[in-house]
Protein backbone atom coordinates (compact mmCIF):
# COMPACT_ATOMS: atom_id res chain seq x y z
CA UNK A 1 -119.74 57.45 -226.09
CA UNK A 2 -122.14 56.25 -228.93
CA UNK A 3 -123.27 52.84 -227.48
CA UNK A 4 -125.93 50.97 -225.69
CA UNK A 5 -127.01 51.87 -222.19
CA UNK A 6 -128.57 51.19 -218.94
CA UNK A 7 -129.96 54.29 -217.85
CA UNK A 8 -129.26 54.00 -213.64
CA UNK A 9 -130.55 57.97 -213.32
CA UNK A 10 -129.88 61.52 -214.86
CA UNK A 11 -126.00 61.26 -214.29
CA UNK A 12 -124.98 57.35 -214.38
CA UNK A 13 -125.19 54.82 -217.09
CA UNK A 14 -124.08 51.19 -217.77
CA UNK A 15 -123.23 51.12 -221.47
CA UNK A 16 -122.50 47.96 -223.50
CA UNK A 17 -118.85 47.58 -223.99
CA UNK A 18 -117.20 48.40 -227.71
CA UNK A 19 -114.27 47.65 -228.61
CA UNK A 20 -113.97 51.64 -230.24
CA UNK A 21 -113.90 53.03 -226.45
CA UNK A 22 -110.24 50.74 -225.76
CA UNK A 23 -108.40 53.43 -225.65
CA UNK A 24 -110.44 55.99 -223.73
CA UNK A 25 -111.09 52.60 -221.58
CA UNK A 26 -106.94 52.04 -221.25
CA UNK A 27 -106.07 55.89 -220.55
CA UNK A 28 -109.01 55.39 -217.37
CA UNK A 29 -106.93 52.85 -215.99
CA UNK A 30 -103.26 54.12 -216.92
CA UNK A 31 -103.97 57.64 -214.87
CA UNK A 32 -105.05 55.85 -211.79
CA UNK A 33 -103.18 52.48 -211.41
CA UNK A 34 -101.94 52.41 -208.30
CA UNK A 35 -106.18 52.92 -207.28
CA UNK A 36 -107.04 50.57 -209.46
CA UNK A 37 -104.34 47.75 -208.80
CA UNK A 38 -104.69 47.69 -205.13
CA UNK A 39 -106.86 44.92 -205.43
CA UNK A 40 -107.28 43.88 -208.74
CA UNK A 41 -103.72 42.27 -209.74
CA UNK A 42 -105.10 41.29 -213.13
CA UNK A 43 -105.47 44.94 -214.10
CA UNK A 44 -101.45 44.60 -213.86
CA UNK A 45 -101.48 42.07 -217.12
CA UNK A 46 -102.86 45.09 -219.24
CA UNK A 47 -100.06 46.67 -220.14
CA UNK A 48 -100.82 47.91 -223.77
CA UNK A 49 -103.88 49.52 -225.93
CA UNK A 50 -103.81 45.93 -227.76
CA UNK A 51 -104.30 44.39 -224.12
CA UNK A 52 -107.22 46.40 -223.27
CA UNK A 53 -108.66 45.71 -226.85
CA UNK A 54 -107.99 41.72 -225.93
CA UNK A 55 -109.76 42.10 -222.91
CA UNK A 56 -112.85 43.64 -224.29
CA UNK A 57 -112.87 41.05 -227.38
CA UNK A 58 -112.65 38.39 -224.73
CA UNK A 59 -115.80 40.01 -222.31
CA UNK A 60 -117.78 40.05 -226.17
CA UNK A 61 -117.44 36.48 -226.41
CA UNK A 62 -118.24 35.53 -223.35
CA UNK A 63 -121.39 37.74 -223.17
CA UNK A 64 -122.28 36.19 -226.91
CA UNK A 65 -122.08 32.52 -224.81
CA UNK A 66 -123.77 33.83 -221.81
CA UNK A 67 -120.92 33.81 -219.21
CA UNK A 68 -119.68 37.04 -219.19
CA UNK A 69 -121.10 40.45 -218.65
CA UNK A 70 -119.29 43.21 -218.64
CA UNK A 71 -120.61 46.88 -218.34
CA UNK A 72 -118.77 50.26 -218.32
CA UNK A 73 -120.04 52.56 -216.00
CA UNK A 74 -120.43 55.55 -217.29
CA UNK A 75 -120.87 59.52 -215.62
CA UNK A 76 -122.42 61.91 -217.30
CA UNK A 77 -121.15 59.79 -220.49
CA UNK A 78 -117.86 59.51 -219.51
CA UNK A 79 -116.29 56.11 -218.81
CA UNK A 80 -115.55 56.39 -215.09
CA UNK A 81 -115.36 52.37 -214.31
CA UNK A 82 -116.44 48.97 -215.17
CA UNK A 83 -118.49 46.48 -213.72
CA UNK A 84 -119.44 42.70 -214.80
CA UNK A 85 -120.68 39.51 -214.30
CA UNK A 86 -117.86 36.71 -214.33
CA UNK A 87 -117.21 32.98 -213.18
CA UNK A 88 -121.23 32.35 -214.60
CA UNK A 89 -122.70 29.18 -213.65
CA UNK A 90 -125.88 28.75 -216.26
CA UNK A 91 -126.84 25.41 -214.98
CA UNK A 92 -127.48 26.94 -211.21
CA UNK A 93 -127.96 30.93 -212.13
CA UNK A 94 -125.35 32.01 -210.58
CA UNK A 95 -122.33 34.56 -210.85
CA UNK A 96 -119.59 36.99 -209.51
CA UNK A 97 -119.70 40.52 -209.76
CA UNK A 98 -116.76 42.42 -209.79
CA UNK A 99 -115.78 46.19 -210.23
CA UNK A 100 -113.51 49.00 -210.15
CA UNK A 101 -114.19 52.70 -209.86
CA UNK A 102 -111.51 55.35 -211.00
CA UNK A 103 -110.39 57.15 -207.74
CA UNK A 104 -111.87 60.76 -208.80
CA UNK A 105 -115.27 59.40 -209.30
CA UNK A 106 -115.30 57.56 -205.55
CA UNK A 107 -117.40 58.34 -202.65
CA UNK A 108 -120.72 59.55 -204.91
CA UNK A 109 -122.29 56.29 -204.71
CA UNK A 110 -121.86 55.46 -208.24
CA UNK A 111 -120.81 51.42 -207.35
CA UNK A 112 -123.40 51.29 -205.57
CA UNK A 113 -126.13 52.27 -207.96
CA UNK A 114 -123.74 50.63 -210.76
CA UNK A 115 -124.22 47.25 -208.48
CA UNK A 116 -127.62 47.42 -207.95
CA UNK A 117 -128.51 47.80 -212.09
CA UNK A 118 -126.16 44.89 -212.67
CA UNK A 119 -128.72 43.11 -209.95
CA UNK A 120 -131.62 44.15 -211.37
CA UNK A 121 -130.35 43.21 -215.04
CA UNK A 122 -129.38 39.76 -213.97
CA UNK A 123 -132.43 38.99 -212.60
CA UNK A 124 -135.14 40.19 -214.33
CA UNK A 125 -132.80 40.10 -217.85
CA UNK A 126 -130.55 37.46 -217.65
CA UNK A 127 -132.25 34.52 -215.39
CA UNK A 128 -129.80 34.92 -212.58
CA UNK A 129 -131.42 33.48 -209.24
CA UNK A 130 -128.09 33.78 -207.62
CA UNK A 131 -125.42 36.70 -207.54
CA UNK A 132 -121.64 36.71 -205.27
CA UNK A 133 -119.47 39.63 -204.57
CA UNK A 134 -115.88 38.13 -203.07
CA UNK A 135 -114.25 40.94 -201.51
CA UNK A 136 -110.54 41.21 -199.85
CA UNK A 137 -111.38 41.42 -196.19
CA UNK A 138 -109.03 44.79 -195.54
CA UNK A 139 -111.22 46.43 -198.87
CA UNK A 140 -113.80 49.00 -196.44
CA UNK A 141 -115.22 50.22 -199.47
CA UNK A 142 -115.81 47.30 -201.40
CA UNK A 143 -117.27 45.63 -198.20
CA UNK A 144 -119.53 48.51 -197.31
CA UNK A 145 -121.01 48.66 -200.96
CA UNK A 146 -121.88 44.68 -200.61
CA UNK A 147 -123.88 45.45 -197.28
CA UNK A 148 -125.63 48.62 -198.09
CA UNK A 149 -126.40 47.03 -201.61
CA UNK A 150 -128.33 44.30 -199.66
CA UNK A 151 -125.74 41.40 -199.86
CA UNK A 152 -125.33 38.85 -196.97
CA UNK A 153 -121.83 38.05 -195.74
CA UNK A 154 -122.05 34.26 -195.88
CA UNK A 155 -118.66 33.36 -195.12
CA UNK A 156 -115.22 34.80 -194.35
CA UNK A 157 -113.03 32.27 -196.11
CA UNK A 158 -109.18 32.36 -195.42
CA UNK A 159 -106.59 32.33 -197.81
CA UNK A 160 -108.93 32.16 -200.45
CA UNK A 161 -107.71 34.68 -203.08
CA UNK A 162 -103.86 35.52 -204.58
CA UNK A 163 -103.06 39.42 -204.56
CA UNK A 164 -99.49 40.17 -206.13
CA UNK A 165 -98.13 36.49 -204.85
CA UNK A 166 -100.09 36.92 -201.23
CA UNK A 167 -102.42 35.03 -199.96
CA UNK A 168 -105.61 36.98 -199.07
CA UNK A 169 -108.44 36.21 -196.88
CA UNK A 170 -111.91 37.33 -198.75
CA UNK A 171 -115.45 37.97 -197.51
CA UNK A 172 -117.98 36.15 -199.49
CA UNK A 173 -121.57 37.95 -199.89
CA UNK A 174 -124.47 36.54 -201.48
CA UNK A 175 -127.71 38.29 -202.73
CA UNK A 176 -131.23 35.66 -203.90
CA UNK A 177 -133.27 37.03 -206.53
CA UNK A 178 -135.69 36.45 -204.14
CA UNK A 179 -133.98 39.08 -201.72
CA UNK A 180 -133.73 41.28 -204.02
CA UNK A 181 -137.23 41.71 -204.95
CA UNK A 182 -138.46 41.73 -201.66
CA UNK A 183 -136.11 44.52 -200.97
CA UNK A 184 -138.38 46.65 -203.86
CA UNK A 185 -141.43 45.17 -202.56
CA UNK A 186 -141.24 46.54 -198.65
């Protein structure tokens, strides 16, 4: 993939989304749905190569106003995942990051890593003070990635999220820019 990256270390990259890598971007998420979907119910609206492209035009603009950032994550330069900034508060410095990982690619640490170059972008890039990872309280993975990634579970809030018409309870986990540099400092 011929675009801009993030180099996280010999093997992982975040690379600037194009709209050319759609369809390798679509195929990712068509040959492990039921992964990917399990929760992330707005993976279910792209249902089409002109969705994905939609969806990518729509992350452009939104990084071009400075609400949006979206990354894919990238192994070995292969698309293996995505991860971005959403729900951007510029006033405060704050936003959400969210993610998904194609199944075969789990378990290597690649979120991880992928999570903590988004955190170092936003902060020393982008002027984030403030970053949020919501995460469905029966998701281990996603939960365990927060933690070792430095987050602080500040609240448990019920019936806070919708999941395929279900109400879902979601762990809220917060990370200061403040926390995150002292982590590099000790």
């Amino acid at each position: 993939m011929k675009a801009f990256t993030y180099r996280i270390d010999e093997r992982l990259a975040l690379a600037f989304p194009q709209l050319e890598a759609a369809e390798e971007l679509f195929a990712l998420i068509e040959s492990d749905r039921p992964h990917i979907e399990s929760f992330i119910d707005v993976m279910a609206e792209t249902k089409t190569l002109a969705d994905e492209k939609n969806f990518i035009k729509m992350k452009l603009h939104g990084y071009a106003d400075g609400t949006d950032y979206l990354f894919f994550i990238l192994s070995e330069q292969t698309i293996c995942g995505c991860i971005d900034i959403h729900n951007v508060d510029k006033k405060i410095g704050k936003g959400e990051i969210g993610y998904w990982l194609h199944s075969s690619f789990t378990k290597r640490g690649i979120i991880s890593k992928s999570v903590q170059a988004v955190c170092s972008l936003a902060f020393d890039t982008f002027g984030f003070n403030k970053l949020l990872i919501c995460v469905d309280i029966e998701n281990d993975p996603s939960n365990r990635v927060a933690q070792r990634c430095g987050f602080t579970l500040t609240s448990t809030e019920p019936q806070d999220a919708l999941l395929y018409g279900k109400l879902r309870d979601m762990n809220h986990y917060t990370l200061l820019k403040e926390q995150f540099k002292k982590g590099f400092d000790e």
